[in-house]
N, C-alpha and C. Protein backbone atom coordinates (compact mmCIF):
# COMPACT_ATOMS: atom_id res chain seq x y z
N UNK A 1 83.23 80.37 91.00
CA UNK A 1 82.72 79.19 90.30
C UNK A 1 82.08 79.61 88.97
N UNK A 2 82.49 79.11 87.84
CA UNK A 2 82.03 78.99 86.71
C UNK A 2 80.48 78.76 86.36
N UNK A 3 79.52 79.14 85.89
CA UNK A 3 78.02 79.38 85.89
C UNK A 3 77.68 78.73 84.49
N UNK A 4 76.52 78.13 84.19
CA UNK A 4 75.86 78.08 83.18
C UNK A 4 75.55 79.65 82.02
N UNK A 5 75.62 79.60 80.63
CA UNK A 5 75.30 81.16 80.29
C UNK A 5 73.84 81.20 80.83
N UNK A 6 73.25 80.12 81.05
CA UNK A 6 71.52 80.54 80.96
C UNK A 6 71.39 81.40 82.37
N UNK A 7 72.83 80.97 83.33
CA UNK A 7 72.27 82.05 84.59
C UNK A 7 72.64 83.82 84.37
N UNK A 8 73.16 83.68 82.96
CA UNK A 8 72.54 85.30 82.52
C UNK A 8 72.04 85.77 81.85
N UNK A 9 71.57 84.40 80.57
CA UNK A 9 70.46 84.64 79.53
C UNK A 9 69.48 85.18 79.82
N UNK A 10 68.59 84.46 81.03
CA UNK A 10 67.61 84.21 81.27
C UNK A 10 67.16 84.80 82.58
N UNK A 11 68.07 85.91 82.77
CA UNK A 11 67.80 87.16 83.83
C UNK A 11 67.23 87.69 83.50
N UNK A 12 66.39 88.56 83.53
CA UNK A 12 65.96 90.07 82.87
C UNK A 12 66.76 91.49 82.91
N UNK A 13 67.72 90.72 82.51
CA UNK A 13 68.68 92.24 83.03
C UNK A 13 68.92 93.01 82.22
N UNK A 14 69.00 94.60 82.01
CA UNK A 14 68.69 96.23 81.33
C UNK A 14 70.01 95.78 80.02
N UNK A 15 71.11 94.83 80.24
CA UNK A 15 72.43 94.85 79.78
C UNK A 15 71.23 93.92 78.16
N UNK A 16 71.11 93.16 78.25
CA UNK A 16 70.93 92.43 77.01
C UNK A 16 70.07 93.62 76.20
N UNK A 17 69.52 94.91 76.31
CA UNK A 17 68.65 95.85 75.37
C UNK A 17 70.18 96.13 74.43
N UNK A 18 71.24 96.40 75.20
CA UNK A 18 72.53 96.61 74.55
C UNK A 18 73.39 96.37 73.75
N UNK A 19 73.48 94.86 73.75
CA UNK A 19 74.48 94.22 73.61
C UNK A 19 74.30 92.65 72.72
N UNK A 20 73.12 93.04 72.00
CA UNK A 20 72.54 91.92 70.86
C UNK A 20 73.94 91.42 69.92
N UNK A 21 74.73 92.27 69.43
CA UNK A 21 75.53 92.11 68.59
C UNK A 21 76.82 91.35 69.40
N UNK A 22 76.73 91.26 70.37
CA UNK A 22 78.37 90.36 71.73
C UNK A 22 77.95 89.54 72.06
N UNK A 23 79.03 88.37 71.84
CA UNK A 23 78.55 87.22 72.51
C UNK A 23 79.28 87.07 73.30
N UNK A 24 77.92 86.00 74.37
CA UNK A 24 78.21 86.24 76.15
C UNK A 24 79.69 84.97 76.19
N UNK A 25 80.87 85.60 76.96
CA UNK A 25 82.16 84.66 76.97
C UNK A 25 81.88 83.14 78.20
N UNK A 26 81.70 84.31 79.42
CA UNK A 26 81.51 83.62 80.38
C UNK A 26 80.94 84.12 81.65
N UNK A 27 79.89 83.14 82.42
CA UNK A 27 79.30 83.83 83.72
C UNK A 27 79.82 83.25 84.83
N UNK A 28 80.29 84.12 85.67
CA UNK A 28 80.75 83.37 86.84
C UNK A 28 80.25 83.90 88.71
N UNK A 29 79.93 83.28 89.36
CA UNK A 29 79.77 83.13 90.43
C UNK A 29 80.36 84.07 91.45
N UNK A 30 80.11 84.88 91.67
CA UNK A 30 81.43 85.65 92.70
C UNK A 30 81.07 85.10 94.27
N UNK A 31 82.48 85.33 94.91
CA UNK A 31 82.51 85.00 95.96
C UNK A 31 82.00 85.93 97.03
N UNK A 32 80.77 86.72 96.90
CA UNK A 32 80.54 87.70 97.76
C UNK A 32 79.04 87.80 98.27
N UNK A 33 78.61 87.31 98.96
CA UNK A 33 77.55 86.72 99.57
C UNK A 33 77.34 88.42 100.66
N UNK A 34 75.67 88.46 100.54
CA UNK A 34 75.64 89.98 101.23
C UNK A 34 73.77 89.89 101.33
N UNK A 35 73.53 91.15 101.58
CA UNK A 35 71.83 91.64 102.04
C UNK A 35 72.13 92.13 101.03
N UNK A 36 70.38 92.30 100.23
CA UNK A 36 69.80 92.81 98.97
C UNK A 36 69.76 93.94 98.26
N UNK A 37 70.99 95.02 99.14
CA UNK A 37 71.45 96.16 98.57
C UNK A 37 73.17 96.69 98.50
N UNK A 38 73.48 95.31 98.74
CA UNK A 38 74.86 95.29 98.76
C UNK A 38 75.58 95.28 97.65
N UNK A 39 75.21 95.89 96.35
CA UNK A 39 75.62 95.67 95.11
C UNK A 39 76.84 96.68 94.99
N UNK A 40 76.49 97.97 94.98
CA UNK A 40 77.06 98.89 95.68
C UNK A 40 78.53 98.72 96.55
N UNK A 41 78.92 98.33 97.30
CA UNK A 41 79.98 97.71 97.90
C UNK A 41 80.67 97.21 97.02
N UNK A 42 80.11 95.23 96.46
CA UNK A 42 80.94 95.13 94.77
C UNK A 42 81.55 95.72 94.38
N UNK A 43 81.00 96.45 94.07
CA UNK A 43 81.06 97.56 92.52
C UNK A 43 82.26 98.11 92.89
N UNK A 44 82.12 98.89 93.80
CA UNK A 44 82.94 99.91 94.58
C UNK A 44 84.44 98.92 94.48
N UNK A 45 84.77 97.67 95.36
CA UNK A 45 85.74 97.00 95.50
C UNK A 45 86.31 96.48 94.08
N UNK A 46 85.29 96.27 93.45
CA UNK A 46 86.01 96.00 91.54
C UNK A 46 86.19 97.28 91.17
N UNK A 47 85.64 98.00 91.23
CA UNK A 47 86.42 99.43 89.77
C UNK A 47 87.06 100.21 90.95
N UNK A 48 87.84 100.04 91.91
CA UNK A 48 89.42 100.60 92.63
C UNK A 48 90.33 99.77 92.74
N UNK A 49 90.35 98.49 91.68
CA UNK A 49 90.75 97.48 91.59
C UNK A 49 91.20 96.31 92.23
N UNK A 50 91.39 95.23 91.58
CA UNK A 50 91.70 94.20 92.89
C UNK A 50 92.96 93.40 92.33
N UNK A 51 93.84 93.69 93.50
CA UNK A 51 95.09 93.06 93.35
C UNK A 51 95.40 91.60 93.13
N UNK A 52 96.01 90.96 92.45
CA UNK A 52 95.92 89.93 92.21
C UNK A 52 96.97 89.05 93.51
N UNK A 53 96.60 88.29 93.85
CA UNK A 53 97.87 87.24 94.48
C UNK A 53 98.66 86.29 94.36
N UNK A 54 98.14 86.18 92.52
CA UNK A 54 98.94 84.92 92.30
C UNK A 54 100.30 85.67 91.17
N UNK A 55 101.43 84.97 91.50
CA UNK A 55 102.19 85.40 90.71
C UNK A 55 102.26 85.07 89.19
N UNK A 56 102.04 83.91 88.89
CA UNK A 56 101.27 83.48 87.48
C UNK A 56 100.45 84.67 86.52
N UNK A 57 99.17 85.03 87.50
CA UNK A 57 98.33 86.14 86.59
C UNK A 57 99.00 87.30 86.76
N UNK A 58 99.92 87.96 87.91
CA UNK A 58 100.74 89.04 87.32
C UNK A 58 101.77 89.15 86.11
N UNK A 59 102.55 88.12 86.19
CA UNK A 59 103.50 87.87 84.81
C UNK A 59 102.55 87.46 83.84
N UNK A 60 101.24 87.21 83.83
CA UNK A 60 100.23 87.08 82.65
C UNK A 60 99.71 88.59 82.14
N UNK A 61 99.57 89.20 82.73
CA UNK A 61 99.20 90.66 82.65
C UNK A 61 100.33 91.41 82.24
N UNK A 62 101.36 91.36 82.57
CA UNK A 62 102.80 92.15 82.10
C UNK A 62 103.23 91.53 81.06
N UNK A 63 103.25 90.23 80.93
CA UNK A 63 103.30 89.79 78.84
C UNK A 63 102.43 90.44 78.25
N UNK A 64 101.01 90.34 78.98
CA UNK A 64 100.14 90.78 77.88
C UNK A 64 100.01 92.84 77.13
N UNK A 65 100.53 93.05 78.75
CA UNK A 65 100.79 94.87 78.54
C UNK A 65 102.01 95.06 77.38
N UNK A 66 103.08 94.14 77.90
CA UNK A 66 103.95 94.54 76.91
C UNK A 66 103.46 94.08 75.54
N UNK A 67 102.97 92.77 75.03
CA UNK A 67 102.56 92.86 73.68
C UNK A 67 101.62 94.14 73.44
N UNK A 68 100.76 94.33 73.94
CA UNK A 68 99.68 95.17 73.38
C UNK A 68 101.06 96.56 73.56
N UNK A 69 101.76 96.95 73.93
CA UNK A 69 102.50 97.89 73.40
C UNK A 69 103.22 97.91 72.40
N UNK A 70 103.77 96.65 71.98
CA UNK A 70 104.72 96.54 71.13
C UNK A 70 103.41 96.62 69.82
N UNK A 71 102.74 95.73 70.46
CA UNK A 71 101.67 95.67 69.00
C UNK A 71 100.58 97.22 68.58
N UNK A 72 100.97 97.84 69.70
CA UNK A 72 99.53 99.17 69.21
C UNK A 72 98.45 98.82 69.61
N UNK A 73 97.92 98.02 70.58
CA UNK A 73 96.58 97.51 70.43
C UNK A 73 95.86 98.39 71.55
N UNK A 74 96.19 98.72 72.39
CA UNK A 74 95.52 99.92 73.35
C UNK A 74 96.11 101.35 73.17
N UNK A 75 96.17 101.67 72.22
CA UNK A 75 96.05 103.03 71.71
C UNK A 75 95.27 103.90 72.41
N UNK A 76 94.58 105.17 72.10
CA UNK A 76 93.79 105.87 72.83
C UNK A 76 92.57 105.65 71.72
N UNK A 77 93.60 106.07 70.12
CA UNK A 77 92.23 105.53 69.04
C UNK A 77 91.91 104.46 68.73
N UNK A 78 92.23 103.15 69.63
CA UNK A 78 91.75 101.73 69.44
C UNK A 78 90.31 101.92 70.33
N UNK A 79 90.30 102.92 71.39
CA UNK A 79 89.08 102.55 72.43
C UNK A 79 88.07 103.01 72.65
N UNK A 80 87.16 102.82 73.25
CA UNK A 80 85.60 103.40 73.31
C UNK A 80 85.51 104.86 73.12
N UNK A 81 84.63 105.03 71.92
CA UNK A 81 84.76 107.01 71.79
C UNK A 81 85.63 106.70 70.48
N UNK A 82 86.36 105.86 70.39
CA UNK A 82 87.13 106.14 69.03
C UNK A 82 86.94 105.16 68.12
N UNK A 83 87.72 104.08 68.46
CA UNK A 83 87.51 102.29 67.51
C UNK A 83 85.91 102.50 67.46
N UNK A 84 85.21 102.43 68.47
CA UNK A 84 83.90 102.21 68.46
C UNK A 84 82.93 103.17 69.36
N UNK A 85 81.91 103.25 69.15
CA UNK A 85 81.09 104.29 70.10
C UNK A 85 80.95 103.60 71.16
N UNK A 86 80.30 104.31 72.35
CA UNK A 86 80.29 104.01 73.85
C UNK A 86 78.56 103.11 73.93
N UNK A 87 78.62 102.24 74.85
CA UNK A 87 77.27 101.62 74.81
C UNK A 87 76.36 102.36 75.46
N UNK A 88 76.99 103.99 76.10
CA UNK A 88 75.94 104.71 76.63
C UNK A 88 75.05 105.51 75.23
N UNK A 89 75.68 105.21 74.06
CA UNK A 89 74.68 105.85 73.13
C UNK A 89 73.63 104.79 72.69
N UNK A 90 73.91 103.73 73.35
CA UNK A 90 72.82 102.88 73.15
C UNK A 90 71.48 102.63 74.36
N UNK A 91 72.18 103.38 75.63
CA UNK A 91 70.85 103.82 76.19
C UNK A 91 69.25 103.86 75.79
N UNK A 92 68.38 103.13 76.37
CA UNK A 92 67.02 103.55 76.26
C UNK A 92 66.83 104.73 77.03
N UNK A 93 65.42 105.25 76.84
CA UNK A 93 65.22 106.70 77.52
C UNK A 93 65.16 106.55 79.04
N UNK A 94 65.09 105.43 79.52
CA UNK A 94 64.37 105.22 80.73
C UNK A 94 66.22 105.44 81.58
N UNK A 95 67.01 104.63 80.84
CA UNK A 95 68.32 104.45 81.69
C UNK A 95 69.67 105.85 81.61
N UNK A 96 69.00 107.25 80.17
CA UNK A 96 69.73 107.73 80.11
C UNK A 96 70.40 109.06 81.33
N UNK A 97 69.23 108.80 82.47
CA UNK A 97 69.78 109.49 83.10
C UNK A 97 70.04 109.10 85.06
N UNK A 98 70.11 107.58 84.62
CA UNK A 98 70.45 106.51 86.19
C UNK A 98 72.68 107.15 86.14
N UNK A 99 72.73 106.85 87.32
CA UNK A 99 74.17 106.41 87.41
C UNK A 99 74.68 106.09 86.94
N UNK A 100 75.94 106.27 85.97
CA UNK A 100 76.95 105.25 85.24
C UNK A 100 77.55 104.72 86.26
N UNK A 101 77.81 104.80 87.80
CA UNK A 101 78.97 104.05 89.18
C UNK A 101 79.65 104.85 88.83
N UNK A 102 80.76 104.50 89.71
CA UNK A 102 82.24 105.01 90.00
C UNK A 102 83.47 104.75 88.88
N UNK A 103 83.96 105.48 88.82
CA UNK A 103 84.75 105.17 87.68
C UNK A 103 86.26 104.69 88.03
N UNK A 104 86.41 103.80 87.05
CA UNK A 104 87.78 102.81 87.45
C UNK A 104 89.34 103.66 88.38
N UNK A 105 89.79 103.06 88.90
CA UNK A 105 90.80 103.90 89.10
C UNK A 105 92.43 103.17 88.91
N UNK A 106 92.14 101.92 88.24
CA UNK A 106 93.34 100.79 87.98
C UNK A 106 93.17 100.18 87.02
N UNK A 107 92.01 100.44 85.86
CA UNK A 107 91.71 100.07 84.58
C UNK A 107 91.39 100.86 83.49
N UNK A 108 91.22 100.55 82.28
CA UNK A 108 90.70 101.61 81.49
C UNK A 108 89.36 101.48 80.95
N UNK A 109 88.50 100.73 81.73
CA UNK A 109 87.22 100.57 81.51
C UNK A 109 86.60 101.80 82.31
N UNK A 110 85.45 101.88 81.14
CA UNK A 110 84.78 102.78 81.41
C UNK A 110 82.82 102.50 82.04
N UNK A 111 82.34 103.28 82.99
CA UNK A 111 81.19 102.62 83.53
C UNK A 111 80.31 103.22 82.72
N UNK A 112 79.20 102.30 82.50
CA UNK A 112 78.17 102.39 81.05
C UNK A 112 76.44 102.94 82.54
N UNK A 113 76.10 101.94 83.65
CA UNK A 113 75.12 102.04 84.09
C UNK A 113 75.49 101.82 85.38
N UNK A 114 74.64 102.20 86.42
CA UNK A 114 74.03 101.26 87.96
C UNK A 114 73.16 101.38 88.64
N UNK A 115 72.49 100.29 88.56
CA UNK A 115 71.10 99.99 88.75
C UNK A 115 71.29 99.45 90.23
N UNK A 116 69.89 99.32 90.71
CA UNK A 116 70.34 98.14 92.18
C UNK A 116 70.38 97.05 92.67
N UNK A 117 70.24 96.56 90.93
CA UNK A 117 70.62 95.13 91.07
C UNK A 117 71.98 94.37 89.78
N UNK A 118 72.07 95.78 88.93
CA UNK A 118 73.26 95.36 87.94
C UNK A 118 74.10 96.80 87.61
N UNK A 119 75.28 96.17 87.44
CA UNK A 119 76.03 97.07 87.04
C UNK A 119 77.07 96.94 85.59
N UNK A 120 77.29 97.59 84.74
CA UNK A 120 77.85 97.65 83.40
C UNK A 120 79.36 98.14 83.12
N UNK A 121 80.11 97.64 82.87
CA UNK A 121 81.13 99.21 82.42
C UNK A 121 81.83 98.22 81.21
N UNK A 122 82.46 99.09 80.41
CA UNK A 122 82.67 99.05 78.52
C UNK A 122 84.06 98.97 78.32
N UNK A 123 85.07 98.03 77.81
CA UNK A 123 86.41 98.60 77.28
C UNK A 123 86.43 98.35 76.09
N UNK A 124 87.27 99.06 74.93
CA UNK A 124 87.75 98.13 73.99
C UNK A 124 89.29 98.51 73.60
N UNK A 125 89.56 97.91 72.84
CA UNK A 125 91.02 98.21 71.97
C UNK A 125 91.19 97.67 70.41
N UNK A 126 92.01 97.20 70.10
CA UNK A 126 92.18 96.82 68.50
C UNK A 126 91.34 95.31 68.30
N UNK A 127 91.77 94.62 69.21
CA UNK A 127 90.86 93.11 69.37
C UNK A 127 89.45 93.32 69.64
N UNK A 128 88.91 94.11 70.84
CA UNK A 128 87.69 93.61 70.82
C UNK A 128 87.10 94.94 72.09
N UNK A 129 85.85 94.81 71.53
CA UNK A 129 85.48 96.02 72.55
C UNK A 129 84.48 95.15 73.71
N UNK A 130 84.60 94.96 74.72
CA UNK A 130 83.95 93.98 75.89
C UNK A 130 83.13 94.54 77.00
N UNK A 131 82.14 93.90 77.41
CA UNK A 131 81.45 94.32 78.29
C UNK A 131 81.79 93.71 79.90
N UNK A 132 81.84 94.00 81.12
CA UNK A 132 82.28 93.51 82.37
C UNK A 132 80.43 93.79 82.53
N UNK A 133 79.82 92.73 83.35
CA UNK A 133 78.85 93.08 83.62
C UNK A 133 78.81 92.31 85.00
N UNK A 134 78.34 93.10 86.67
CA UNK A 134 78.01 92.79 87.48
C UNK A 134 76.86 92.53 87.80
N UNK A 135 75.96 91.18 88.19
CA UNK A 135 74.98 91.00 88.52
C UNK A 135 74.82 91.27 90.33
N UNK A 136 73.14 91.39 91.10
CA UNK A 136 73.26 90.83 92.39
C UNK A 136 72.00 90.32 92.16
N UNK A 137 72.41 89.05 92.95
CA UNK A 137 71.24 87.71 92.67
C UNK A 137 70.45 87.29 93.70
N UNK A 138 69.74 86.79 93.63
CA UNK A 138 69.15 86.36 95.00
C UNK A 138 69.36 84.82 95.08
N UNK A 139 70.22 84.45 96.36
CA UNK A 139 70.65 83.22 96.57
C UNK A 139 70.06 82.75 97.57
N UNK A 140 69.12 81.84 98.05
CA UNK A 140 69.00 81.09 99.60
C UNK A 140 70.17 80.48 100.41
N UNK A 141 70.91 80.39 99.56
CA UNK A 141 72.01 79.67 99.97
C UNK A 141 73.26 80.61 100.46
N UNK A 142 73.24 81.53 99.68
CA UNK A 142 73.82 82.76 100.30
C UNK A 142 74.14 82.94 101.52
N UNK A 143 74.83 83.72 102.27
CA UNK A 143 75.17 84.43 103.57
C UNK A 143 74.50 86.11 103.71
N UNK A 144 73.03 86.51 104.10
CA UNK A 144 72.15 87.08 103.36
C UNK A 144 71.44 87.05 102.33
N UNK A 145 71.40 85.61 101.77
CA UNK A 145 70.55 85.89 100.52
C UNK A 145 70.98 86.34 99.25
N UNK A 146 72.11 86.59 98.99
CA UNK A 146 72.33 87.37 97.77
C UNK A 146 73.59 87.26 97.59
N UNK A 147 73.84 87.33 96.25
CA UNK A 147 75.62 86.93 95.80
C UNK A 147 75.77 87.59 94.75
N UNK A 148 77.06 88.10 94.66
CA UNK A 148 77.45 88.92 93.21
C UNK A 148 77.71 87.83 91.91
N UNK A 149 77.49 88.29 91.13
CA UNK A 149 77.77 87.39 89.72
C UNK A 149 78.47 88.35 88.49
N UNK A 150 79.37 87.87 87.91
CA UNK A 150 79.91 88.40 86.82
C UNK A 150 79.59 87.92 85.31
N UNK A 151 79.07 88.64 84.01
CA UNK A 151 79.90 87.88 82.88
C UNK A 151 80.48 88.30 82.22
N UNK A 152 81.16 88.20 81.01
CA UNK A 152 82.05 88.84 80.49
C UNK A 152 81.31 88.97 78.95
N UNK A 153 81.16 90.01 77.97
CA UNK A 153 80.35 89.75 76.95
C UNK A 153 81.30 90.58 76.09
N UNK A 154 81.89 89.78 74.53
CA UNK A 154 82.38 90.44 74.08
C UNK A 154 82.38 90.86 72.46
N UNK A 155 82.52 91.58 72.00
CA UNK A 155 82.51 91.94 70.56
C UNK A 155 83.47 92.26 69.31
N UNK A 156 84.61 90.56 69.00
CA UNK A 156 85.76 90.76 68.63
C UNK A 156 85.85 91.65 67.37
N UNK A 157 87.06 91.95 66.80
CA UNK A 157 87.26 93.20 66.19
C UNK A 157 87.75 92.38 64.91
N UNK A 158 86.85 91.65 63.99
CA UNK A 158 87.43 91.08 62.78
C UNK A 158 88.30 90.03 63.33
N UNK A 159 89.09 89.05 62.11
CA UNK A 159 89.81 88.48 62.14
C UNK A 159 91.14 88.19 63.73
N UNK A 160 91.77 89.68 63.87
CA UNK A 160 92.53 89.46 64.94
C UNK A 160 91.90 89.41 66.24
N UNK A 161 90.45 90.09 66.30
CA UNK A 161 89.99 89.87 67.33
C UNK A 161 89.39 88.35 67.49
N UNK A 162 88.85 87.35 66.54
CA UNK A 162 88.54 85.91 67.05
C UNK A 162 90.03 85.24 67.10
N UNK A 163 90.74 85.75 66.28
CA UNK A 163 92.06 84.99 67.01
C UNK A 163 92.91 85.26 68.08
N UNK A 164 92.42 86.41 68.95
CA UNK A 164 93.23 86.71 70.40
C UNK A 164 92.09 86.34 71.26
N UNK A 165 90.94 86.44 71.24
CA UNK A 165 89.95 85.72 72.00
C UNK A 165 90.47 84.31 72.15
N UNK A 166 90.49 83.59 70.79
CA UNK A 166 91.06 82.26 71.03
C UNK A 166 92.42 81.67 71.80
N UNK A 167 93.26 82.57 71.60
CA UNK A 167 94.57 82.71 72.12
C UNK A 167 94.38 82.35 74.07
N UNK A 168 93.95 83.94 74.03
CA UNK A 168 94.02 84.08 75.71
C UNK A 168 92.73 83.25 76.10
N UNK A 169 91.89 82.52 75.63
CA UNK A 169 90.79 81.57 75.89
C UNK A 169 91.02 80.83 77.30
N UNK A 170 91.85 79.60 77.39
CA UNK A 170 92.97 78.81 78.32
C UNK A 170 93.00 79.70 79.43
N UNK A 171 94.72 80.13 79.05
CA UNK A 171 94.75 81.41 80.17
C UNK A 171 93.80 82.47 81.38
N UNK A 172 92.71 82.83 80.30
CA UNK A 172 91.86 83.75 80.85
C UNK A 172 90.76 82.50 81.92
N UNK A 173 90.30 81.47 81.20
CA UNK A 173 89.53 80.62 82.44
C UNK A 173 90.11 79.72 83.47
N UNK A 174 91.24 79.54 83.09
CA UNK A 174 91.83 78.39 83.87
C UNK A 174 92.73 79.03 84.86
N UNK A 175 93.29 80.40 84.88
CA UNK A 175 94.41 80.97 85.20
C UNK A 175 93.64 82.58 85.95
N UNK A 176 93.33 82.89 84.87
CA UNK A 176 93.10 84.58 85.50
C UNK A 176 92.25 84.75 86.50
N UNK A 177 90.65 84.04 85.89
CA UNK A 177 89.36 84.27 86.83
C UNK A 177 89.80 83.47 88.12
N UNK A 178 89.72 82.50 87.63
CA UNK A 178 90.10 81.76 89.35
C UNK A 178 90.71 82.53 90.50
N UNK A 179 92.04 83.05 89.85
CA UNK A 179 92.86 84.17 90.68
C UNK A 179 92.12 85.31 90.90
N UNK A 180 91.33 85.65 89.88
CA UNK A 180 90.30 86.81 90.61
C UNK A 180 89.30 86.52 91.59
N UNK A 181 88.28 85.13 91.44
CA UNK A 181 87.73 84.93 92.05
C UNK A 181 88.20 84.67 93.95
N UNK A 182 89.81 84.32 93.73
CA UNK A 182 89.98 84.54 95.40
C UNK A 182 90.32 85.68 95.80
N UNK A 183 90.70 87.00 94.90
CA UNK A 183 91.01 87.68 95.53
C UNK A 183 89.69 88.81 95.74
N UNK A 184 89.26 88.45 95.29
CA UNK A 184 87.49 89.17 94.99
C UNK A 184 87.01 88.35 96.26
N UNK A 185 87.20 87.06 96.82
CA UNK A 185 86.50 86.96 98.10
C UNK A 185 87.11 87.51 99.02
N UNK A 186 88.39 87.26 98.61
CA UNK A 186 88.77 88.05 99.85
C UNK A 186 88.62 89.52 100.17
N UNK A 187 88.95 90.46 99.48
CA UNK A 187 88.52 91.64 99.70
C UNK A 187 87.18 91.44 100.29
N UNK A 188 86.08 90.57 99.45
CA UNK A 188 84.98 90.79 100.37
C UNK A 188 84.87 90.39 102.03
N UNK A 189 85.24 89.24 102.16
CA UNK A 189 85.28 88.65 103.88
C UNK A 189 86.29 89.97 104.63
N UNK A 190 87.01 91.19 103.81
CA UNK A 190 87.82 91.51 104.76
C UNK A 190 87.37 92.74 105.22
N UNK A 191 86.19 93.15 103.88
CA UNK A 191 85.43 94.36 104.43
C UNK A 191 85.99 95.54 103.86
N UNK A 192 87.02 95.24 102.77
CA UNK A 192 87.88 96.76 102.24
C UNK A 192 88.17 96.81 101.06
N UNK A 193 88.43 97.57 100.18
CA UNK A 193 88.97 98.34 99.28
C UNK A 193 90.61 98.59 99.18
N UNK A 194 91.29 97.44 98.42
CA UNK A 194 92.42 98.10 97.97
C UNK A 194 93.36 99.52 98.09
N UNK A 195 93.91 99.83 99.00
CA UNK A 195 94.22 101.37 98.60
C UNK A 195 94.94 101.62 97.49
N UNK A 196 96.13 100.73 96.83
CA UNK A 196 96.98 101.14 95.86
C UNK A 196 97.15 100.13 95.18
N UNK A 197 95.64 99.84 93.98
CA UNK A 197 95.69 98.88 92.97
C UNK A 197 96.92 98.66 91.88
N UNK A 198 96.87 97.50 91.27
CA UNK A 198 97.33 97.07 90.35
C UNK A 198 97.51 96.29 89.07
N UNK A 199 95.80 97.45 88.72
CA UNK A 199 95.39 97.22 87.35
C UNK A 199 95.51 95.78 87.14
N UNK A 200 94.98 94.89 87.89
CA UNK A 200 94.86 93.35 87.37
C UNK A 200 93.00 92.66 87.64
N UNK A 201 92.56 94.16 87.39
CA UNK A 201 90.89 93.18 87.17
C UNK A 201 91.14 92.09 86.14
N UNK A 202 90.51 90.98 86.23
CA UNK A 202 90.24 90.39 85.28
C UNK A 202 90.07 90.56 83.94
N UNK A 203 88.78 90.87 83.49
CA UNK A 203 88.63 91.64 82.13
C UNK A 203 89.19 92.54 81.61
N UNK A 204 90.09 93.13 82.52
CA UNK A 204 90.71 94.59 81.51
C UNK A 204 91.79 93.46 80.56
N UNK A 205 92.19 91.86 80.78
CA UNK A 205 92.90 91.58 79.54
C UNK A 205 91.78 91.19 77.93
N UNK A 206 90.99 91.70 78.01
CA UNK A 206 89.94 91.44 77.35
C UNK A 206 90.75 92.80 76.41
């Protein structure tokens, strides 16, 4: 479910010391209801990736791989470390030596922090360099109390980057998340981890 931005404005969370210059795309609701240290788990089930089930967002992801090949846009020198520096050099002193998490194993995002209640990780390319940011919230309504939350925060790259933001705009809310959001519950109700992803997180079309 789609969120108000204020349910991540108005968090106190370590990500906004970072990320003054990106604006927030979208916050959304995850389907993963848990006890107050279950962030960890999340995390774990998003960066070994999560398969998509709809056939729609796979042929959305394979147009979009093949343009960005034909076009150059995920290069190695379009991405974090190269186009732009990593948001771990934007570290305060306090966070430079917590956990970055686990590192992707079906995307090319890279993990920035993890805390035990948020988690960070960084991509970019020729369009835009983006932030994936995992919240864990405290819900009453919850199944334990607590629910994962996502937003997406991003920092387009000039001209082509507000016009591919605009582009995949549609697509990416009406089409992609949704499809992530069921397959993100499901992995959660099923208790597992993907064994042999297929690079269709959500944000990596960012």
């Amino acid at each position: 479910m789609r969120l108000p931005n204020s349910e991540h404005i108005d968090r106190p969370w370590r990500i906004h010391e970072l990320v003054a210059d990106f604006r927030l795309e979208d916050v959304w609701a995850l389907p993963a209801p848990g006890g107050p240290d279950e962030l960890p788990r999340l995390v774990d089930q998003i960066v070994h990736g999560v398969d998509s089930s709809s056939p729609l967002t796979r042929a959305l992801f394979a147009i979009r791989w093949k343009i960005g090949g034909l076009l150059g846009l995920d290069g190695d020198r379009t991405g974090v470390g190269s186009r732009v520096p990593s948001l771990r050099d934007r570290l305060p002193a306090d966070l430079r030596d917590v956990p970055r998490g686990p590192d992707f194993t079906a995307t090319p995002f890279a993990p920035v922090y993890l805390l035990h209640d948020e988690f960070a990780a960084e991509i970019a390319n020729r369009t835009v360099h983006a932030v994936m940011h995992i919240g864990w919230v405290a819900d009453p309504s919850a199944d334990g109390g607590y629910r994962g939350q996502m937003a997406v925060l991003v920092r387009p790259n000039g001209l082509l980057g507000g016009a591919y933001m605009a582009l995949i705009d549609p697509f990416r809310r009406w089409i992609v998340y949704p499809s992530l959001m069921r397959d993100i519950g499901a992995g959660w109700r099923a208790g597992s981890t993907p064994q042999a992803p297929t690079a269709t997180t959500a944000t990596r079309q960012q």
